[in-house]
Structure formats: C-alpha cells, structure tokens
PDB file of N, CA and C in Angstrom:
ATOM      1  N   UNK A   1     -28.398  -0.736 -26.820  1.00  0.00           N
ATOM      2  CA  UNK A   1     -28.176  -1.028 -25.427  1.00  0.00           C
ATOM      3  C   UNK A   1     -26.966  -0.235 -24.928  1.00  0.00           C
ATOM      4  N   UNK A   2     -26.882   0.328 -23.751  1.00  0.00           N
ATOM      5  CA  UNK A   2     -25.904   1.234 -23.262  1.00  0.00           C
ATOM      6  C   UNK A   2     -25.257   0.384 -22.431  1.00  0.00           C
ATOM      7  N   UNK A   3     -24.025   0.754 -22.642  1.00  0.00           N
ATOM      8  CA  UNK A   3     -22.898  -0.132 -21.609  1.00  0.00           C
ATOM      9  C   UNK A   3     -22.574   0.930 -20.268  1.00  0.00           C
ATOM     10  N   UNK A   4     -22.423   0.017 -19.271  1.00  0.00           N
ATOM     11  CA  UNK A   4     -22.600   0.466 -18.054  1.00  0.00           C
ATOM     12  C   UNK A   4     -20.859   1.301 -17.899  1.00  0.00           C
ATOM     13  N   UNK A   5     -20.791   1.560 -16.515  1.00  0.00           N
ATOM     14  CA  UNK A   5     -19.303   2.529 -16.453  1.00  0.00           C
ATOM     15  C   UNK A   5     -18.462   1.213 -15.904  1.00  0.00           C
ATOM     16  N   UNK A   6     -17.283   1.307 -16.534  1.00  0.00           N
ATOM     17  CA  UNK A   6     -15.958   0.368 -15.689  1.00  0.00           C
ATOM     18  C   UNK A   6     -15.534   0.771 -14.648  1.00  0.00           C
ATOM     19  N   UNK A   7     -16.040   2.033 -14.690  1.00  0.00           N
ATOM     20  CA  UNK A   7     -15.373   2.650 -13.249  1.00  0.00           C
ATOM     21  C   UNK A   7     -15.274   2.112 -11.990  1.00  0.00           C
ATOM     22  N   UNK A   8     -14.230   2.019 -11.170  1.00  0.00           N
ATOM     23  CA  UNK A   8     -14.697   0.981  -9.939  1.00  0.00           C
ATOM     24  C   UNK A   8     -14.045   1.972  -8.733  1.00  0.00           C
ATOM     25  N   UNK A   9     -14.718   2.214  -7.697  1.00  0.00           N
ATOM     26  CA  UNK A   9     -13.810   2.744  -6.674  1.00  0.00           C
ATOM     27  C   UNK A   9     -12.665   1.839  -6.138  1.00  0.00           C
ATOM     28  N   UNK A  10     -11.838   2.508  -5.422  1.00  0.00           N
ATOM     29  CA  UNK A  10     -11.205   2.061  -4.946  1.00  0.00           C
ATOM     30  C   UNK A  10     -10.251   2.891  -3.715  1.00  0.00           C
ATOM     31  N   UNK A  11      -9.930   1.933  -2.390  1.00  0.00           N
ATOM     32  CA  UNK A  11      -9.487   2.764  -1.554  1.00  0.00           C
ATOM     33  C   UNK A  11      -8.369   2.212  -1.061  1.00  0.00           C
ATOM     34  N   UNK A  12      -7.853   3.139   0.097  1.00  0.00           N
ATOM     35  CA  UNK A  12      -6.560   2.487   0.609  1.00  0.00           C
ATOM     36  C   UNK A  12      -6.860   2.580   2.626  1.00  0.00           C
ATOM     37  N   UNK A  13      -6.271   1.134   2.874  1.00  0.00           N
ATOM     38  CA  UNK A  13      -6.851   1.668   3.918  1.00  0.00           C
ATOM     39  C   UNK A  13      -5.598   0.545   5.081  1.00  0.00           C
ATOM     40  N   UNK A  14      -6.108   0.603   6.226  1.00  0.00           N
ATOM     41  CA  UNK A  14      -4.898  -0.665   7.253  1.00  0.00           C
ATOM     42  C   UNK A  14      -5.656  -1.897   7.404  1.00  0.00           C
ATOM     43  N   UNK A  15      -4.955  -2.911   7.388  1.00  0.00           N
ATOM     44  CA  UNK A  15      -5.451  -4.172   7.732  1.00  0.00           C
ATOM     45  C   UNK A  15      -5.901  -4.325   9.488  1.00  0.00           C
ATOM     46  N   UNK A  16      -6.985  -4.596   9.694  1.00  0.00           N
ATOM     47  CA  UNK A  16      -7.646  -4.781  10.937  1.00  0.00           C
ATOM     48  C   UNK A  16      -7.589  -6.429  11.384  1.00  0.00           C
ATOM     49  N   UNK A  17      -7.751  -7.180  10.691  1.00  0.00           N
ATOM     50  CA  UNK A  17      -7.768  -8.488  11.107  1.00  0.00           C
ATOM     51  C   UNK A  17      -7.671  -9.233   9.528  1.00  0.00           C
ATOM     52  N   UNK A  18      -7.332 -10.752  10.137  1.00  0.00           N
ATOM     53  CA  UNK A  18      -6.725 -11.690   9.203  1.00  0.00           C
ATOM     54  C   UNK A  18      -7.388 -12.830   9.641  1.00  0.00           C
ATOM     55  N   UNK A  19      -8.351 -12.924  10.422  1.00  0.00           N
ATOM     56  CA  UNK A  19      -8.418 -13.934  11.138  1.00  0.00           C
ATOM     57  C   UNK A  19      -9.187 -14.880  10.420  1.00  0.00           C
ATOM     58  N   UNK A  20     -10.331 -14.406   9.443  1.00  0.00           N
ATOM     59  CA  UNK A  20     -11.052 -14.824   8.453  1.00  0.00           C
ATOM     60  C   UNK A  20     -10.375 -16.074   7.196  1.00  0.00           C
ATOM     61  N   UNK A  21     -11.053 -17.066   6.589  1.00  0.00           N
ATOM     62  CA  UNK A  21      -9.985 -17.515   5.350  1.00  0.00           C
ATOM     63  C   UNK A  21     -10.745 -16.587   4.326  1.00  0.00           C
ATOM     64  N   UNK A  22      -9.708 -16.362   3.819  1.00  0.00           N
ATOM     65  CA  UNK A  22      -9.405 -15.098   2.317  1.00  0.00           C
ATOM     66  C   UNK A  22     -10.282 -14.258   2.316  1.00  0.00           C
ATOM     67  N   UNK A  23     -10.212 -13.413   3.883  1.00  0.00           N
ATOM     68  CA  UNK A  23     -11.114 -12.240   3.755  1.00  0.00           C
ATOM     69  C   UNK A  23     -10.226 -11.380   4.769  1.00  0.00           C
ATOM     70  N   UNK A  24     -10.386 -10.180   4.296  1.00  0.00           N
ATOM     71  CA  UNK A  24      -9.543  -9.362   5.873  1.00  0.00           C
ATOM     72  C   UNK A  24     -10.124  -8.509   5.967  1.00  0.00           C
ATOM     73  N   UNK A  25     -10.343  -7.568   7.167  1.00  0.00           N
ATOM     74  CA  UNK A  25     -10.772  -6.452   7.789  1.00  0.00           C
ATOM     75  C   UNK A  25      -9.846  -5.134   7.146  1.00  0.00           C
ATOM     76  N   UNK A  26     -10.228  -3.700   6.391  1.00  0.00           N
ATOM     77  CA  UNK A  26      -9.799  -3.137   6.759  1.00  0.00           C
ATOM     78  C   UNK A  26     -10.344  -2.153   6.773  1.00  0.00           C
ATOM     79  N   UNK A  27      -9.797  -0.908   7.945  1.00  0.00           N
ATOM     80  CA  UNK A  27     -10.165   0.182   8.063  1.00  0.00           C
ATOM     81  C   UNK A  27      -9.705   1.689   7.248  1.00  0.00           C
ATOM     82  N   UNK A  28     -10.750   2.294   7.007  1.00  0.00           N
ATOM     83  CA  UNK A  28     -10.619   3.225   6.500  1.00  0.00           C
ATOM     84  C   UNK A  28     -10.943   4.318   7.403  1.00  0.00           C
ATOM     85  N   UNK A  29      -9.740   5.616   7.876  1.00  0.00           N
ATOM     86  CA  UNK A  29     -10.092   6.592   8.581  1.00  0.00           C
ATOM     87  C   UNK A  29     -10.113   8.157   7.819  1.00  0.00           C
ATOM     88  N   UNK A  30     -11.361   8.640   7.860  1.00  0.00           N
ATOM     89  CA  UNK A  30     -11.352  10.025   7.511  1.00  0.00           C
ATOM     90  C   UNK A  30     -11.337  11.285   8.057  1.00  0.00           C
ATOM     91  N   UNK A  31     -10.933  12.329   7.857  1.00  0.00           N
ATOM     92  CA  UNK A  31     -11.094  13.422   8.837  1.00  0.00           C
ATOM     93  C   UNK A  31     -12.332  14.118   8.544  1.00  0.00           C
ATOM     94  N   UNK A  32     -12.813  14.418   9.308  1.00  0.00           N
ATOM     95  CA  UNK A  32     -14.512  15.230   9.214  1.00  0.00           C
ATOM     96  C   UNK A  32     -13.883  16.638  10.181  1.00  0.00           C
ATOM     97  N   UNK A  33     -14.885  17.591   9.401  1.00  0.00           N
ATOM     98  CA  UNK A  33     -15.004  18.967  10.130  1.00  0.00           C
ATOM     99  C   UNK A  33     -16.381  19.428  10.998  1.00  0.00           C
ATOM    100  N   UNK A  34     -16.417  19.382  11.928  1.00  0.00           N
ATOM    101  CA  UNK A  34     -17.749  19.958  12.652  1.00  0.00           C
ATOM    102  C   UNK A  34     -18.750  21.371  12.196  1.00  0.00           C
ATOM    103  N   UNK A  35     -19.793  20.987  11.187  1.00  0.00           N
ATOM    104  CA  UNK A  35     -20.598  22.159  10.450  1.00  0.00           C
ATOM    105  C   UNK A  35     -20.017  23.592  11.483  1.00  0.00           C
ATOM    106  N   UNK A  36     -20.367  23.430  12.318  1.00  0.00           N
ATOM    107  CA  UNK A  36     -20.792  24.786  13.511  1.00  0.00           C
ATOM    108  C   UNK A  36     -19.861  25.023  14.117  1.00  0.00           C
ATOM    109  N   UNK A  37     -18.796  24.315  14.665  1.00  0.00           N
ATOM    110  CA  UNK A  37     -18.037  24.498  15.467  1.00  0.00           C
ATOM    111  C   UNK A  37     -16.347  23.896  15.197  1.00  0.00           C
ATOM    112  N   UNK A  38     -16.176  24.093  13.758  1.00  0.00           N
ATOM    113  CA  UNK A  38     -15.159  23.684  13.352  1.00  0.00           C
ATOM    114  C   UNK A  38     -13.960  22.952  13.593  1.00  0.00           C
ATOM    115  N   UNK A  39     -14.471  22.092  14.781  1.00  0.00           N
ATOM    116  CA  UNK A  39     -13.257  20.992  15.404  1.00  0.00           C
ATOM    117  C   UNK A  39     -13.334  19.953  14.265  1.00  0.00           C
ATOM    118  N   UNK A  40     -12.012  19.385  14.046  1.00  0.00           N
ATOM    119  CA  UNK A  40     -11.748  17.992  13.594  1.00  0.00           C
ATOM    120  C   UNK A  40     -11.767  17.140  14.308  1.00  0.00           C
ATOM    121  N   UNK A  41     -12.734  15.744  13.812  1.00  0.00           N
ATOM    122  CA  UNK A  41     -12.792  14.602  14.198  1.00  0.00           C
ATOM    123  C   UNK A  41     -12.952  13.579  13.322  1.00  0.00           C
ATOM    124  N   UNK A  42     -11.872  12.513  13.693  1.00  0.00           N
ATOM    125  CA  UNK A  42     -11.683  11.030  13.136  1.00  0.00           C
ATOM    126  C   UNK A  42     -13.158  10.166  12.598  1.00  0.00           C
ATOM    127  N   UNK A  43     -13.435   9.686  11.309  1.00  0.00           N
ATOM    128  CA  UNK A  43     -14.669   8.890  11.258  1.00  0.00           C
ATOM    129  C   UNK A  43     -13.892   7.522  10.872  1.00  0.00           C
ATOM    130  N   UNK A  44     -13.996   6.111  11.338  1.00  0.00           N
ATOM    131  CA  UNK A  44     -13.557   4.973  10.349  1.00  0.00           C
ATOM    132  C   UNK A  44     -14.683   4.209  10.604  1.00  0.00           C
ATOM    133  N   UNK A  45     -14.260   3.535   9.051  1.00  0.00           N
ATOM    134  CA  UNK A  45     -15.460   2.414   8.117  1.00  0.00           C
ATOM    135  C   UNK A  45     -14.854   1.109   8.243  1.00  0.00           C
ATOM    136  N   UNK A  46     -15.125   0.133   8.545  1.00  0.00           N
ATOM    137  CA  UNK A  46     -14.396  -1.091   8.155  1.00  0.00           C
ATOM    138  C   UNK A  46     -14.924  -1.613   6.938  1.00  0.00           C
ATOM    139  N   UNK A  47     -13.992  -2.472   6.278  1.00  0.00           N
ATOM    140  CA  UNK A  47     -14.906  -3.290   4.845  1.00  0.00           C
ATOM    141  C   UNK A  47     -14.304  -4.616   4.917  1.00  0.00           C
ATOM    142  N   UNK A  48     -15.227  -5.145   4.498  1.00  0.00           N
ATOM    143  CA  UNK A  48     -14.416  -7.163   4.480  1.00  0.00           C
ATOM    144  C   UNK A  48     -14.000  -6.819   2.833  1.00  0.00           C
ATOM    145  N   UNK A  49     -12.485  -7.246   2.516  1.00  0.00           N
ATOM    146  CA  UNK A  49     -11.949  -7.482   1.651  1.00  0.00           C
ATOM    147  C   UNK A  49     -11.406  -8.381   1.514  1.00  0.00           C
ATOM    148  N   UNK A  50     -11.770  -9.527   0.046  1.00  0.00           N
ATOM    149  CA  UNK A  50     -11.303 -10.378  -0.465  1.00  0.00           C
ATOM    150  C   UNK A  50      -9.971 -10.690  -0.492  1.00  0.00           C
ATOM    151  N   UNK A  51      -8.882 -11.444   0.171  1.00  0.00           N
ATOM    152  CA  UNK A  51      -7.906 -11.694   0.021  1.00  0.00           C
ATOM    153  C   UNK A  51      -7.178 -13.163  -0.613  1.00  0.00           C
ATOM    154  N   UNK A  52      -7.193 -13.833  -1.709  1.00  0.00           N
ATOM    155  CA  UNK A  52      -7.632 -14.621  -2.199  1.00  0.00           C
ATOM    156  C   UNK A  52      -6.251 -15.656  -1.841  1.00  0.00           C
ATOM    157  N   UNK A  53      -5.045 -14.795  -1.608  1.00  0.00           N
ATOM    158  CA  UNK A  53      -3.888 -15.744  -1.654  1.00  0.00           C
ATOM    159  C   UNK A  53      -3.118 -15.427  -0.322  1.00  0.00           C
ATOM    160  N   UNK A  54      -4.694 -14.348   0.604  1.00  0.00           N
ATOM    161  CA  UNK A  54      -3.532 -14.170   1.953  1.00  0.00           C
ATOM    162  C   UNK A  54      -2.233 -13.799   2.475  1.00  0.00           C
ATOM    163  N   UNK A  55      -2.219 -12.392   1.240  1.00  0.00           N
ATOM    164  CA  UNK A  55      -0.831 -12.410   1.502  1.00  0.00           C
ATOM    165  C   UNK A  55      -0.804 -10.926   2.763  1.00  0.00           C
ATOM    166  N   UNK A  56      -2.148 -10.331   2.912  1.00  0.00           N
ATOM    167  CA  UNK A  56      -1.943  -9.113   3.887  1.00  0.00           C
ATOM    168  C   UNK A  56      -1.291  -9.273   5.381  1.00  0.00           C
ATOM    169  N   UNK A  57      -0.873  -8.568   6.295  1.00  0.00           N
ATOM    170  CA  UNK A  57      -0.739  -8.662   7.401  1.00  0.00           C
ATOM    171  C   UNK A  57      -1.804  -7.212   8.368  1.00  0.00           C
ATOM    172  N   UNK A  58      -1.499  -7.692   9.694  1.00  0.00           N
ATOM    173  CA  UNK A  58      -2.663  -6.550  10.476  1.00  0.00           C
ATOM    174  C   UNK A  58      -1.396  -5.772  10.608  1.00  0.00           C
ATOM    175  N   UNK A  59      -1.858  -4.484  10.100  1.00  0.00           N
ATOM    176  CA  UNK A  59      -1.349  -3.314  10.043  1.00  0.00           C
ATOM    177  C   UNK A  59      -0.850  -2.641   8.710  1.00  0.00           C
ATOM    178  N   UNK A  60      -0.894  -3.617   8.056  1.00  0.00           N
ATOM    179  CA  UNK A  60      -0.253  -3.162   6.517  1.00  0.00           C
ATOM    180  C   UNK A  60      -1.243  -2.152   5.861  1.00  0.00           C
ATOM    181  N   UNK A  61      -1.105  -1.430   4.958  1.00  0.00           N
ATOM    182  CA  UNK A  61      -1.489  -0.439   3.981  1.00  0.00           C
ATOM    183  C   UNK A  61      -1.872  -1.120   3.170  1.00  0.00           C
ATOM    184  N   UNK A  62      -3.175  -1.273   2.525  1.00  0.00           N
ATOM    185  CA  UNK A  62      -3.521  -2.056   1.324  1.00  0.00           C
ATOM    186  C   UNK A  62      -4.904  -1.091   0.264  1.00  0.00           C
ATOM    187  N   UNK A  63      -4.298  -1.689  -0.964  1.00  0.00           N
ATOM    188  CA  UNK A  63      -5.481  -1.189  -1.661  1.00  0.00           C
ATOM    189  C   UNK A  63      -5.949  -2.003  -2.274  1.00  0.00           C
ATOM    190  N   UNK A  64      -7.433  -1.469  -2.510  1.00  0.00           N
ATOM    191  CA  UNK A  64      -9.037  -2.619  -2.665  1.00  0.00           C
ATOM    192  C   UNK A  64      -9.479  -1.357  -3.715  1.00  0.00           C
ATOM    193  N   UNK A  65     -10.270  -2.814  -4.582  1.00  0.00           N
ATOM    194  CA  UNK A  65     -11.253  -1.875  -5.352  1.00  0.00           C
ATOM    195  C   UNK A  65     -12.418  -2.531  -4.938  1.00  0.00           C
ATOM    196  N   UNK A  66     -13.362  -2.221  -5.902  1.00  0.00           N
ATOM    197  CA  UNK A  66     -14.894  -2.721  -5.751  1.00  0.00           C
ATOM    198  C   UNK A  66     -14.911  -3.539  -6.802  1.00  0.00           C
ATOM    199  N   UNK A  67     -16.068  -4.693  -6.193  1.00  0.00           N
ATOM    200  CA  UNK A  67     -16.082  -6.037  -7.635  1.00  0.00           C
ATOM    201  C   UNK A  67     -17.522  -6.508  -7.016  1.00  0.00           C
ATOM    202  N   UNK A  68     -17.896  -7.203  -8.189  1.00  0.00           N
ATOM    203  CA  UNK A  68     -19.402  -8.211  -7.664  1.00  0.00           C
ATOM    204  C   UNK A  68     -19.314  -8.638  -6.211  1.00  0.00           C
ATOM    205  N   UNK A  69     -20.717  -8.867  -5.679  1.00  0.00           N
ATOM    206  CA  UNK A  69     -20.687  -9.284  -4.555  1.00  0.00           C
ATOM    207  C   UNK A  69     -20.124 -11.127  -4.579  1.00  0.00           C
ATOM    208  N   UNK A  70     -19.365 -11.071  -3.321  1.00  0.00           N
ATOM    209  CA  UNK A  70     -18.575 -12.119  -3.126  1.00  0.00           C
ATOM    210  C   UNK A  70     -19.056 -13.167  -2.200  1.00  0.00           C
ATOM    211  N   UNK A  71     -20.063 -12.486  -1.134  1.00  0.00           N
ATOM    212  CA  UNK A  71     -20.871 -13.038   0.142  1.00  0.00           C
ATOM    213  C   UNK A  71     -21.572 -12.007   0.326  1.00  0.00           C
ATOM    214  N   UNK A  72     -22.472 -12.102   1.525  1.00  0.00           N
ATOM    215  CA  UNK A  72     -23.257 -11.007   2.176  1.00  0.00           C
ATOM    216  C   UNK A  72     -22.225  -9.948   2.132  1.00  0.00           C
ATOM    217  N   UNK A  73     -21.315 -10.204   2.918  1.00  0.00           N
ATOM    218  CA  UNK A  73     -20.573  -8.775   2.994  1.00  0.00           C
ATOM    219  C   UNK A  73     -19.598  -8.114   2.589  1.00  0.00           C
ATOM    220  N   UNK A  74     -19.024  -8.949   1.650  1.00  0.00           N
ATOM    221  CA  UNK A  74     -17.801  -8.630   0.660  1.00  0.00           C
ATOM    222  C   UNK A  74     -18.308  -8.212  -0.922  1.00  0.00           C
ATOM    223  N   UNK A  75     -17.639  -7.189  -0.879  1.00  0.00           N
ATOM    224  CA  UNK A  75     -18.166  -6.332  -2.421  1.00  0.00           C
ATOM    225  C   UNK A  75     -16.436  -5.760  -2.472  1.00  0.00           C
ATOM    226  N   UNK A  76     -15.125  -5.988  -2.286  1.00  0.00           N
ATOM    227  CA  UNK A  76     -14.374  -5.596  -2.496  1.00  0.00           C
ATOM    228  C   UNK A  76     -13.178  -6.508  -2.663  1.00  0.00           C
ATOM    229  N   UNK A  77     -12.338  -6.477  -3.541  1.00  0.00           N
ATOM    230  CA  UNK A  77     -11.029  -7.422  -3.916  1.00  0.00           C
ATOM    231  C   UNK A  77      -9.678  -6.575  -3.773  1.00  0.00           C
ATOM    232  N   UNK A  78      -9.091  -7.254  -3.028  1.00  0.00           N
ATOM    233  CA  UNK A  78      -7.390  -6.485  -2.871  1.00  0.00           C
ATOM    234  C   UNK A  78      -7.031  -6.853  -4.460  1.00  0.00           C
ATOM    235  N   UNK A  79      -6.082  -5.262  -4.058  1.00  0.00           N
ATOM    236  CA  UNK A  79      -5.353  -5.062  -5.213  1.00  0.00           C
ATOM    237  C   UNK A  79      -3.872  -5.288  -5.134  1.00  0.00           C
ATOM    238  N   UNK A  80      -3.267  -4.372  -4.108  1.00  0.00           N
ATOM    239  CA  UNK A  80      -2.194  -4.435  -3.462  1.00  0.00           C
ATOM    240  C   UNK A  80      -1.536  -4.311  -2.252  1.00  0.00           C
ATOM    241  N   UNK A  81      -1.158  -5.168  -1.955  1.00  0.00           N
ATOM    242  CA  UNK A  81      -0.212  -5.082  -0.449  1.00  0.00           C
ATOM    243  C   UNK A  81       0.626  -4.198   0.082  1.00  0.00           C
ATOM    244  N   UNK A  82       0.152  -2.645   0.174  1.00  0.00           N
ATOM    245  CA  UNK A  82       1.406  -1.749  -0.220  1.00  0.00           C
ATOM    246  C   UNK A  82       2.378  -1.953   1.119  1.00  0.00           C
TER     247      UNK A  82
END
C-alpha cells in the first residue's frame, strides 16, 4: 500500500472578517500579467479559515495551511498570527 504525500499547502494572506465563531475570512491577492497586452492586474481569492482560539484580527497577516474538510467550506487551519 502506498502512503499518500504530507505535503500540505499553505498560504499567507489578510484577515477579511471575524465575524464568524472560529472561522475567519481571508484574502489572498495575486498579481496576474495580461497574455497580449502586458498590463498588471490584481486577482483575490477569499478562503474560510479555521480559527479555533480566535486569536486573528481584520487586517492582520496570517498563515493557513490545508487540513480535512471542516464544513462545506473550510478545508484550511491557521497556523500563525503573523
């Protein structure tokens, strides 16, 4: 039997909302390049992340990895409050 990878992503991103119990909003913004016409433009993702002891605030820097699904829409657990 083959064992699967431990590998887990993980990102860093700002707190969007808190408003949830032990879940928070955050956004992730990337820069994209236009194939044809080489302007830069902003893309962001939001993700519901697990916050289990509530310690984030809206605006903070935080990093999340990926873990089992938690609800419909949570597949991610804070790591740190940076």
């Amino acid at each position: 039997m083959e064992k699967t990878s431990t590998h887990k992503r993980s990102f860093l991103g700002t707190v969007v909302s808190t408003a949830m119990n032990k879940t928070i909003v955050v956004r992730i913004d990337s820069i994209k390049t236009h194939p044809k016409y080489g302007k830069q433009y902003t893309r962001s993702k939001k993700y519901h992340v697990h916050d289990e002891k509530g310690v984030a605030k809206v605006g903070e820097k935080v990093n999340f990895v990926e873990c089992r699904p938690l609800s419909k829409t949570k597949r991610w657990r804070l790591v740190v409050a940076a």
